[in-house]
PDB file of N, CA and C in Angstrom:
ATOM      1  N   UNK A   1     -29.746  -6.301  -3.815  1.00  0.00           N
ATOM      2  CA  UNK A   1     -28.829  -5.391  -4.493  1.00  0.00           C
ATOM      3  C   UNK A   1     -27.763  -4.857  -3.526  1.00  0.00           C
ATOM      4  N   UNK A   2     -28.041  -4.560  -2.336  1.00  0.00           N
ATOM      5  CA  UNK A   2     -27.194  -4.298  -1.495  1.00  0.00           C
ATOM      6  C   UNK A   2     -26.270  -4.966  -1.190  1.00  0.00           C
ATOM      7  N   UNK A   3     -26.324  -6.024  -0.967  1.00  0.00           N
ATOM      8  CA  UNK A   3     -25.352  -7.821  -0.664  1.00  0.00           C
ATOM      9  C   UNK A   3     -24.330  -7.639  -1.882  1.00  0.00           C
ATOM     10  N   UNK A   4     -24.927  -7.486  -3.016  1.00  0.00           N
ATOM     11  CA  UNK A   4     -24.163  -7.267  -4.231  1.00  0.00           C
ATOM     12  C   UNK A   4     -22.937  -6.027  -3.935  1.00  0.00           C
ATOM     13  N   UNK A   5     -23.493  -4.777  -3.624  1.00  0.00           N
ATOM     14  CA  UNK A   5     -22.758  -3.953  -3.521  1.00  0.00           C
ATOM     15  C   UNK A   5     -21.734  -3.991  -2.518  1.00  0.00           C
ATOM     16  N   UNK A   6     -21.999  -4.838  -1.539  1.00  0.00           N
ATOM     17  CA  UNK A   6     -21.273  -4.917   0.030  1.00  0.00           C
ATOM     18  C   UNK A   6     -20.045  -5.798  -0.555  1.00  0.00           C
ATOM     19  N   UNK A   7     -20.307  -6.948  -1.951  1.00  0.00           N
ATOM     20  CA  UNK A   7     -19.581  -7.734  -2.164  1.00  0.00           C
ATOM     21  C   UNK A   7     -18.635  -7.460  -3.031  1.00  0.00           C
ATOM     22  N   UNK A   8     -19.277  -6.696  -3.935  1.00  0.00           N
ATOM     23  CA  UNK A   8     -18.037  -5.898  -4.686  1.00  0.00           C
ATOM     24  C   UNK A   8     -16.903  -5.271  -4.111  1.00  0.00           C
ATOM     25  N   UNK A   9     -17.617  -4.161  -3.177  1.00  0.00           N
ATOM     26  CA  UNK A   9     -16.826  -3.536  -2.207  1.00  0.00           C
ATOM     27  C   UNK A   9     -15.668  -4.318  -1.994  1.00  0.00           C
ATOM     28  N   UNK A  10     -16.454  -5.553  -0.947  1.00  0.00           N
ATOM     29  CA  UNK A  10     -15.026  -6.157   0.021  1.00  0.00           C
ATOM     30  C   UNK A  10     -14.151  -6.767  -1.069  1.00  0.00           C
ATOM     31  N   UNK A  11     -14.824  -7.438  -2.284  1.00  0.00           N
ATOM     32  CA  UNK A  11     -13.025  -7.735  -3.207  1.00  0.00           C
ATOM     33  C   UNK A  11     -12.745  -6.783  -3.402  1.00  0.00           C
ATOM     34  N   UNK A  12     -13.153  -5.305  -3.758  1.00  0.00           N
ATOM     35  CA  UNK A  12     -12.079  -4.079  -4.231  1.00  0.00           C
ATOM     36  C   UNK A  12     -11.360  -3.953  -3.438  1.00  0.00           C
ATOM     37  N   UNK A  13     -11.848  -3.775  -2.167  1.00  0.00           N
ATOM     38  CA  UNK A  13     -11.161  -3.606  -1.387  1.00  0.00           C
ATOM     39  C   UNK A  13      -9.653  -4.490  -0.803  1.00  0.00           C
ATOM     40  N   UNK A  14     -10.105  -5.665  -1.165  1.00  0.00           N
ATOM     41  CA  UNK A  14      -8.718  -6.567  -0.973  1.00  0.00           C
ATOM     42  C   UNK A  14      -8.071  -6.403  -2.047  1.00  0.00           C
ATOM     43  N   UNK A  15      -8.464  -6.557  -3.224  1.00  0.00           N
ATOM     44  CA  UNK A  15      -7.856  -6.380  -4.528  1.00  0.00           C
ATOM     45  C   UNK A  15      -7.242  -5.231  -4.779  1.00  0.00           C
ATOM     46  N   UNK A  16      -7.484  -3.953  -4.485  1.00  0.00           N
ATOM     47  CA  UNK A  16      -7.159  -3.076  -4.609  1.00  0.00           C
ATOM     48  C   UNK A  16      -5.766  -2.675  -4.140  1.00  0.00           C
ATOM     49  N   UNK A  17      -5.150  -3.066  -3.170  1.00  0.00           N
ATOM     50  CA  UNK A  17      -3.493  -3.026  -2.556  1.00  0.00           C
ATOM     51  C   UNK A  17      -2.563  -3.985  -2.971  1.00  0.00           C
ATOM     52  N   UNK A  18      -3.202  -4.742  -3.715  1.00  0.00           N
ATOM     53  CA  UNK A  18      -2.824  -5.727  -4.593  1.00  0.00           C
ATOM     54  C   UNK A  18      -1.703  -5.200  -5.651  1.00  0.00           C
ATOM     55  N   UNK A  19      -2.424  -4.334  -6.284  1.00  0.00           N
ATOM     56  CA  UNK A  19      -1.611  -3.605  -7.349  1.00  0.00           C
ATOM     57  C   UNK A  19      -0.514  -2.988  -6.772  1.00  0.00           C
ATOM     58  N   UNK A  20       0.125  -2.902  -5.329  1.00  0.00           N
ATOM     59  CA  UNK A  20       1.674  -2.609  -4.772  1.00  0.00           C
ATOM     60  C   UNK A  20       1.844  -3.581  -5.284  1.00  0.00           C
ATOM     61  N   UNK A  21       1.853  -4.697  -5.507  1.00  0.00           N
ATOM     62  CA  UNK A  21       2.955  -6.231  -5.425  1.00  0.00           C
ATOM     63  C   UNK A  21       3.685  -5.942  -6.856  1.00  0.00           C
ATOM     64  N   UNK A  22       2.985  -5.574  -7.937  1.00  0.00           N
ATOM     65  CA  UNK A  22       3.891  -5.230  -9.455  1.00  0.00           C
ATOM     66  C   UNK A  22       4.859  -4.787  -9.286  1.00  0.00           C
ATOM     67  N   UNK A  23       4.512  -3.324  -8.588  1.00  0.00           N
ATOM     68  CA  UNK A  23       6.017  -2.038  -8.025  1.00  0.00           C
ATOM     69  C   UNK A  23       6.704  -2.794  -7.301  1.00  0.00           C
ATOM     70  N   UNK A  24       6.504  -3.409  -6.201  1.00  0.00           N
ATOM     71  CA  UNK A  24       7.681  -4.275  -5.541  1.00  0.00           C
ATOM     72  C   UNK A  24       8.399  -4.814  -6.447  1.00  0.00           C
ATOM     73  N   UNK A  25       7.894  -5.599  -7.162  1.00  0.00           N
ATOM     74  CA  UNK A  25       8.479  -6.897  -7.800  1.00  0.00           C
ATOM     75  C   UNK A  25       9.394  -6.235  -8.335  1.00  0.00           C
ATOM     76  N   UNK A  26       9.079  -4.964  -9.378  1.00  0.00           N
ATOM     77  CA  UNK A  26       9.594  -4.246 -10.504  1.00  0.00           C
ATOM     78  C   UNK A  26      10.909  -3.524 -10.006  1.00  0.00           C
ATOM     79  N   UNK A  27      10.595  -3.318  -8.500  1.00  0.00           N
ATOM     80  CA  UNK A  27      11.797  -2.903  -7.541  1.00  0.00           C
ATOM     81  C   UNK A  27      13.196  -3.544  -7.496  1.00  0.00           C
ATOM     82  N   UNK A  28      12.343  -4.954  -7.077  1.00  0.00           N
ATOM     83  CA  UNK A  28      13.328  -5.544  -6.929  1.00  0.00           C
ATOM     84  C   UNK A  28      14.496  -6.458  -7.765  1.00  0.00           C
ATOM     85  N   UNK A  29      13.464  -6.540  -8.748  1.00  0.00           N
ATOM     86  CA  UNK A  29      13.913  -7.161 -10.054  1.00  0.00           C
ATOM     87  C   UNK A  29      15.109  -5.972 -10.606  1.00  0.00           C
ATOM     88  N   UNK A  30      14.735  -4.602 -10.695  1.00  0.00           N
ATOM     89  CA  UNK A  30      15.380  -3.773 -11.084  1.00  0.00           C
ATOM     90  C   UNK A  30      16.483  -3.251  -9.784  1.00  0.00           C
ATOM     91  N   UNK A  31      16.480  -3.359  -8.823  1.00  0.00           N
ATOM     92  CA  UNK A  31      16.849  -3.450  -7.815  1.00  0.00           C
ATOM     93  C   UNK A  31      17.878  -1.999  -7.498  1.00  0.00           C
ATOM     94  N   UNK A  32      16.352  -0.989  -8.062  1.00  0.00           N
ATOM     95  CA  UNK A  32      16.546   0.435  -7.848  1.00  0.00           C
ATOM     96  C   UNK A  32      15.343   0.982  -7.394  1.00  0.00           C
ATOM     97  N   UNK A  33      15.266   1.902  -6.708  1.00  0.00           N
ATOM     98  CA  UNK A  33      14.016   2.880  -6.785  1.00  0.00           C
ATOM     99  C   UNK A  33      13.966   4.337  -7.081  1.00  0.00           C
ATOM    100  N   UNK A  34      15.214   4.360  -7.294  1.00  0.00           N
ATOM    101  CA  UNK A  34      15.568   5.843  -7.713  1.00  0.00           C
ATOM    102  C   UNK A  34      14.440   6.884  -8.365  1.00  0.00           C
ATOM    103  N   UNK A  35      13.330   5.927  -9.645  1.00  0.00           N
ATOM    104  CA  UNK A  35      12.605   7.080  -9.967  1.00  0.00           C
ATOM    105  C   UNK A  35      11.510   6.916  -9.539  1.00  0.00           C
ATOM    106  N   UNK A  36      11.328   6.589  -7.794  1.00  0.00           N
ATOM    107  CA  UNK A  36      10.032   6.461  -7.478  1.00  0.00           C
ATOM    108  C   UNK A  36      10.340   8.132  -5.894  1.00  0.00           C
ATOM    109  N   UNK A  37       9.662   9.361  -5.805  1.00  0.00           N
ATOM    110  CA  UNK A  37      10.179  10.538  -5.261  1.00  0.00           C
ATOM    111  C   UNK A  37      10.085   9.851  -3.583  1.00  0.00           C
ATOM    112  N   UNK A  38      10.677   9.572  -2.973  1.00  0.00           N
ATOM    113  CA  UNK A  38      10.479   9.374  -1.354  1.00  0.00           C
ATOM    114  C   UNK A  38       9.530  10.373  -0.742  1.00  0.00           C
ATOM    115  N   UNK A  39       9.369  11.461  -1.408  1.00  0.00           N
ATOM    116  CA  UNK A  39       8.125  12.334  -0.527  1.00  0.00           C
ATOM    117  C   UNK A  39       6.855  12.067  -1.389  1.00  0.00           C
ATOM    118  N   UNK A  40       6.842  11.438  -1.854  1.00  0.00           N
ATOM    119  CA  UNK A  40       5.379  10.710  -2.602  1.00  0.00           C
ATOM    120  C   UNK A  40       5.357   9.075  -1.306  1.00  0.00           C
ATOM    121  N   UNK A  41       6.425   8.589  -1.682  1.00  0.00           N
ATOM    122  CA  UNK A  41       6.386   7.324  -0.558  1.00  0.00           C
ATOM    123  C   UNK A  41       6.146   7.536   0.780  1.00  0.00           C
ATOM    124  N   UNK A  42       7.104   8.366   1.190  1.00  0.00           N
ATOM    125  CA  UNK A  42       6.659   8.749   2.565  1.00  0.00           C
ATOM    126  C   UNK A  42       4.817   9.552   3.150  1.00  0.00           C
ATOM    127  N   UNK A  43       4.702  10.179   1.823  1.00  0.00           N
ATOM    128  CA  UNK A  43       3.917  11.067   2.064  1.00  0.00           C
ATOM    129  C   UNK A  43       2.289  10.267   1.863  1.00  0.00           C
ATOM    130  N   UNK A  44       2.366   8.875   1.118  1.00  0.00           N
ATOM    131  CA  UNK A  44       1.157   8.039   0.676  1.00  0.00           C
ATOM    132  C   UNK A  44       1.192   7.169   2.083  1.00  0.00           C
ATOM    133  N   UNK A  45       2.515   6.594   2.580  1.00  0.00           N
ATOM    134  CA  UNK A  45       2.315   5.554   3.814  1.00  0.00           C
ATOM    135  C   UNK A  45       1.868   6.486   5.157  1.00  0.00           C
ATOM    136  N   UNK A  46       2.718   7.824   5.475  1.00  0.00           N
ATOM    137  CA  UNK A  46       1.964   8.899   6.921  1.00  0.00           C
ATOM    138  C   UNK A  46       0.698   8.956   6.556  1.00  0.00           C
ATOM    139  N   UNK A  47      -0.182   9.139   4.831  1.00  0.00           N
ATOM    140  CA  UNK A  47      -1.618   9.072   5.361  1.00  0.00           C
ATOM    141  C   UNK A  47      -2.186   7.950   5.586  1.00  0.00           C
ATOM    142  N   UNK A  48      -1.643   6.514   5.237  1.00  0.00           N
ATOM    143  CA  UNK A  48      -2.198   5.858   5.466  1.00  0.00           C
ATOM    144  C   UNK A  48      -2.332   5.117   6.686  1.00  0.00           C
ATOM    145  N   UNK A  49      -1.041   5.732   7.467  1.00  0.00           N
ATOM    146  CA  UNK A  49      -0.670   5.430   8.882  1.00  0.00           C
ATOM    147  C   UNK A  49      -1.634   6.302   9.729  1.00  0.00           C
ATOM    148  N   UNK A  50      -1.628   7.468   9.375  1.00  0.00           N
ATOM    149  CA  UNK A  50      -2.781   8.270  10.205  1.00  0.00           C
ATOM    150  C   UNK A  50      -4.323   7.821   9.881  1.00  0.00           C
ATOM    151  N   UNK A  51      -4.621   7.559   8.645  1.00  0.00           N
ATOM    152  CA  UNK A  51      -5.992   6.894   8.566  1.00  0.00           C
ATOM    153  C   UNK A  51      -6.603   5.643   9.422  1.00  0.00           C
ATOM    154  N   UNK A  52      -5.234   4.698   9.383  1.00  0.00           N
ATOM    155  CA  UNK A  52      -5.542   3.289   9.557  1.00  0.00           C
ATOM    156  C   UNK A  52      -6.399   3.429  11.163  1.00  0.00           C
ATOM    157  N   UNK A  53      -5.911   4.372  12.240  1.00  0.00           N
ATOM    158  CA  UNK A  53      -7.017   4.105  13.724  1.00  0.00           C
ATOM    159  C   UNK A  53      -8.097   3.987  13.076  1.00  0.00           C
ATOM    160  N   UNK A  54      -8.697   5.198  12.085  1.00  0.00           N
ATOM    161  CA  UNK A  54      -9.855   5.124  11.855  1.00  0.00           C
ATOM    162  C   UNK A  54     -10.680   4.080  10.941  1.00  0.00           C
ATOM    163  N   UNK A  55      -9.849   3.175  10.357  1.00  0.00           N
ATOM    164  CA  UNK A  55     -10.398   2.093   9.325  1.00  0.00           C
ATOM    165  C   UNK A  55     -10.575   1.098  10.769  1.00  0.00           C
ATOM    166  N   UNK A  56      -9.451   1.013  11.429  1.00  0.00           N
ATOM    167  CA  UNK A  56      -9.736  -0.450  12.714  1.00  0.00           C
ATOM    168  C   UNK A  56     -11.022  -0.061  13.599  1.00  0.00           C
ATOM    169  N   UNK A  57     -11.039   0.855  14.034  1.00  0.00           N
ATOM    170  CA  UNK A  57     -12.786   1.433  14.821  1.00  0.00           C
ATOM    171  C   UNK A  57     -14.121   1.536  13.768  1.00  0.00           C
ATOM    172  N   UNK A  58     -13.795   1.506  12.499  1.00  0.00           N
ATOM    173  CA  UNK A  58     -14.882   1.281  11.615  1.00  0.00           C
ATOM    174  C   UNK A  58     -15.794   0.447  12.069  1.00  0.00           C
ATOM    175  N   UNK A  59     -17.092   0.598  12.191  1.00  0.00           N
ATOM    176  CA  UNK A  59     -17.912   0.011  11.868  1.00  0.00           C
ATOM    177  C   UNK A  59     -18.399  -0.698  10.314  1.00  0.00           C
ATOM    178  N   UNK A  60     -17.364  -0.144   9.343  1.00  0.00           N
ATOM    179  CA  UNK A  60     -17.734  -0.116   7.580  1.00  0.00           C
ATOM    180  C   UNK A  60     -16.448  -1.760   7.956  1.00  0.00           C
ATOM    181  N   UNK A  61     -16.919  -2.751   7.613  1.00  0.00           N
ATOM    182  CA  UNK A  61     -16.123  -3.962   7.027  1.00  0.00           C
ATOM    183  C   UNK A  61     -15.430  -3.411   5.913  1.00  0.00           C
ATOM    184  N   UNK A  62     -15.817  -2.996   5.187  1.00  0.00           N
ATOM    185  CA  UNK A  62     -14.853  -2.940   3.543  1.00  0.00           C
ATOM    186  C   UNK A  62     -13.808  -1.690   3.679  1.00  0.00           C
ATOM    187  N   UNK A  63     -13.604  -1.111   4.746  1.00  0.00           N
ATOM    188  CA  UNK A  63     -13.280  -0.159   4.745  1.00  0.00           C
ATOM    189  C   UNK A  63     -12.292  -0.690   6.082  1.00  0.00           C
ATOM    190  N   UNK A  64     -12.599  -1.217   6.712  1.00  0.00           N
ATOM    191  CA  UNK A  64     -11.792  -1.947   7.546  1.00  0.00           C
ATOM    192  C   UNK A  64     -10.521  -2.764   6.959  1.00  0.00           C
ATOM    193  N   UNK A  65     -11.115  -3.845   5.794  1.00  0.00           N
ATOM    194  CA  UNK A  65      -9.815  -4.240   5.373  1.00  0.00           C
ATOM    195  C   UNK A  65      -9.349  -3.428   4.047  1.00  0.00           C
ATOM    196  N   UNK A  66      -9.849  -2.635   4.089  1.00  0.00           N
ATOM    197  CA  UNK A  66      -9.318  -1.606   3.027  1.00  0.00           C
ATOM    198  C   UNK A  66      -8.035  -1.042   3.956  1.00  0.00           C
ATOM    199  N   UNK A  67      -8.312  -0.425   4.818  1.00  0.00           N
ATOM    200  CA  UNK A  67      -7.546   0.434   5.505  1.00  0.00           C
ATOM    201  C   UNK A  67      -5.963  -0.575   6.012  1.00  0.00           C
ATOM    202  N   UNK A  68      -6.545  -1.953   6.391  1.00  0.00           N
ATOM    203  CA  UNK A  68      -5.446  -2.821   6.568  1.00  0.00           C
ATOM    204  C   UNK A  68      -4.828  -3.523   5.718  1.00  0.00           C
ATOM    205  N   UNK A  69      -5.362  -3.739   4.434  1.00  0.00           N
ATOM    206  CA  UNK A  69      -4.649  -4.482   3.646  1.00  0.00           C
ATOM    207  C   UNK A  69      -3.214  -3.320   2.834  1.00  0.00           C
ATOM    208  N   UNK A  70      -4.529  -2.079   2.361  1.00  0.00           N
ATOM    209  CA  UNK A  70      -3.593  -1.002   2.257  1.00  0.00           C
ATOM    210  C   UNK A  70      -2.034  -0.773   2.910  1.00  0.00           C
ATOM    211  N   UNK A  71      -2.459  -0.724   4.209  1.00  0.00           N
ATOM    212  CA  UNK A  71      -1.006  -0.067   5.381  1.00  0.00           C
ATOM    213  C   UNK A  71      -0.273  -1.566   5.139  1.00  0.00           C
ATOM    214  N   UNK A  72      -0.582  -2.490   5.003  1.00  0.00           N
ATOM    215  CA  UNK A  72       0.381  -3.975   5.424  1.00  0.00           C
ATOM    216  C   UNK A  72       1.040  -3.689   4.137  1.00  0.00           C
ATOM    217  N   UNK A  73       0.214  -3.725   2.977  1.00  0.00           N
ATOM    218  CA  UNK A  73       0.924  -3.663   1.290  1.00  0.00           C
ATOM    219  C   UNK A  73       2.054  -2.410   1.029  1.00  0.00           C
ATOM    220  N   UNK A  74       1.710  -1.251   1.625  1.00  0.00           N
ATOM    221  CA  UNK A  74       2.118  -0.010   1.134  1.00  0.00           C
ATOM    222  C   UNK A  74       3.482   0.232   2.430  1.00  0.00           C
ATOM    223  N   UNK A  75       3.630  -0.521   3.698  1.00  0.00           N
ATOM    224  CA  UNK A  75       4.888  -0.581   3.860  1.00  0.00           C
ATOM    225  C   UNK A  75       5.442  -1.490   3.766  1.00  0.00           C
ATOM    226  N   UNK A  76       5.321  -2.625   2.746  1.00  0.00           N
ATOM    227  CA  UNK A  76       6.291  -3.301   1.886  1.00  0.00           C
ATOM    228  C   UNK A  76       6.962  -2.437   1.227  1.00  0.00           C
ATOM    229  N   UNK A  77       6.021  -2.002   0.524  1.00  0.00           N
ATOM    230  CA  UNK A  77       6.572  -0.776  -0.666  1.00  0.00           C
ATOM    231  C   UNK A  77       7.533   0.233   0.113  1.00  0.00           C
ATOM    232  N   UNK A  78       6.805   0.713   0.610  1.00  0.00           N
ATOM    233  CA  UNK A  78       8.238   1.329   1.833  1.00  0.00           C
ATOM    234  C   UNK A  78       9.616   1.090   1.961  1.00  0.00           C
ATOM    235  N   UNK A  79       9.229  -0.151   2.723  1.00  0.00           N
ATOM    236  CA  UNK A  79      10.781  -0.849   3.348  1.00  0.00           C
ATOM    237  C   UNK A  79      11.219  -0.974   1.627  1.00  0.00           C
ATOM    238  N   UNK A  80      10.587  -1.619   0.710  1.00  0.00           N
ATOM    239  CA  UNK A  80      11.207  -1.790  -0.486  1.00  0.00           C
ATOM    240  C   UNK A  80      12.562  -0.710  -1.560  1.00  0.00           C
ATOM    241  N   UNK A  81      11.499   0.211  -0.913  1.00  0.00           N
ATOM    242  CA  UNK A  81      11.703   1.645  -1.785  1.00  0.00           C
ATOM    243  C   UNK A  81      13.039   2.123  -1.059  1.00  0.00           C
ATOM    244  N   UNK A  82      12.816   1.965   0.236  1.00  0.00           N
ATOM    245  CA  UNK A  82      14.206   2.261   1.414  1.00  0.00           C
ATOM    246  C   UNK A  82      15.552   1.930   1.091  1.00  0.00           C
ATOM    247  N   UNK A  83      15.443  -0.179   1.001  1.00  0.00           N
ATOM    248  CA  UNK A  83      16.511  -0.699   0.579  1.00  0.00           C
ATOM    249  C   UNK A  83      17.091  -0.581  -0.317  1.00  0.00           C
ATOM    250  N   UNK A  84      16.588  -0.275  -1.389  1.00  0.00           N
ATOM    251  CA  UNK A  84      17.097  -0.689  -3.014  1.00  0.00           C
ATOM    252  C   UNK A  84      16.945   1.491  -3.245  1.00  0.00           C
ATOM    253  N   UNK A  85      16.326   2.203  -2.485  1.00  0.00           N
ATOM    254  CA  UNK A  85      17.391   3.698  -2.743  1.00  0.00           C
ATOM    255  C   UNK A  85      18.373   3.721  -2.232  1.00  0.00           C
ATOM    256  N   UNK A  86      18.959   3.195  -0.742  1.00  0.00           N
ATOM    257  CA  UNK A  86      20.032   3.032  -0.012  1.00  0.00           C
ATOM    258  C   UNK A  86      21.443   2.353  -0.843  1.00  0.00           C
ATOM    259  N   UNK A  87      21.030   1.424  -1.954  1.00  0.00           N
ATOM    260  CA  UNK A  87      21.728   0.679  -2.844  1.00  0.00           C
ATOM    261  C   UNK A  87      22.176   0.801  -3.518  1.00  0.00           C
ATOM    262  N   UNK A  88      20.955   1.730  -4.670  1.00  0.00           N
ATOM    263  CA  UNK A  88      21.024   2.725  -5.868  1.00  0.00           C
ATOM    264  C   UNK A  88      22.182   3.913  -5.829  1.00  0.00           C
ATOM    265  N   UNK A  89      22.029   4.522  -4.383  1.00  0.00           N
ATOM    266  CA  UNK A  89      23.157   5.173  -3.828  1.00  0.00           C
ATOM    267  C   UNK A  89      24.705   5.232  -3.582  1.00  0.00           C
ATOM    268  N   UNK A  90      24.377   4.073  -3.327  1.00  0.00           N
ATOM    269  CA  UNK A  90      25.872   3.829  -3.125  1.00  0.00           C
ATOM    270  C   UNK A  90      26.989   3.546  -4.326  1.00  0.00           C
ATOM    271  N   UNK A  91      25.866   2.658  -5.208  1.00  0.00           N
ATOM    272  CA  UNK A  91      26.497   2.303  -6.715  1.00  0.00           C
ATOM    273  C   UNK A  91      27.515   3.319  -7.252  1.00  0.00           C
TER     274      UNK A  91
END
């Protein structure tokens, strides 16, 4: 039962940062971000930037690539959110 649970875990865990790739897409396709607040963006990637030492020294695997798949996915979204407000702006 445990193996089970360890296994669930690690796909949530990959799967789970997954769900940035929609918002990108939706970004870019729309190629605005205007109604996404930059202190929600900024404020979701600094915790995940301050978390991530502690996901890489984990001893927890699922929590390890939790912590990295997260930070790699969520400053896409970032840089995403950056370009296309910088854009939105100028229009």
């Amino acid at each position: 039962m445990e193996k089970i649970i360890f296994n669930l875990g690690l796909i949530a865990s990959f799967l789970l940062p997954l769900f940035n790739v929609p918002l990108i897409m939706k970004i870019i396709k729309r190629k605005s971000s205007g109604d996404l607040s930059l202190v929600w963006v900024i404020g979701v990637w600094s915790c995940l930037a301050l978390m991530l030492p502690q996901a890489l020294i984990s001893t927890d695997f699922v929590f390890r690539i939790f912590g990295i798949m997260n930070m790699l996915l969520f400053s896409v979204v970032l840089i995403v959110v950056l370009k296309y407000r910088h854009k939105a702006e100028e229009s």
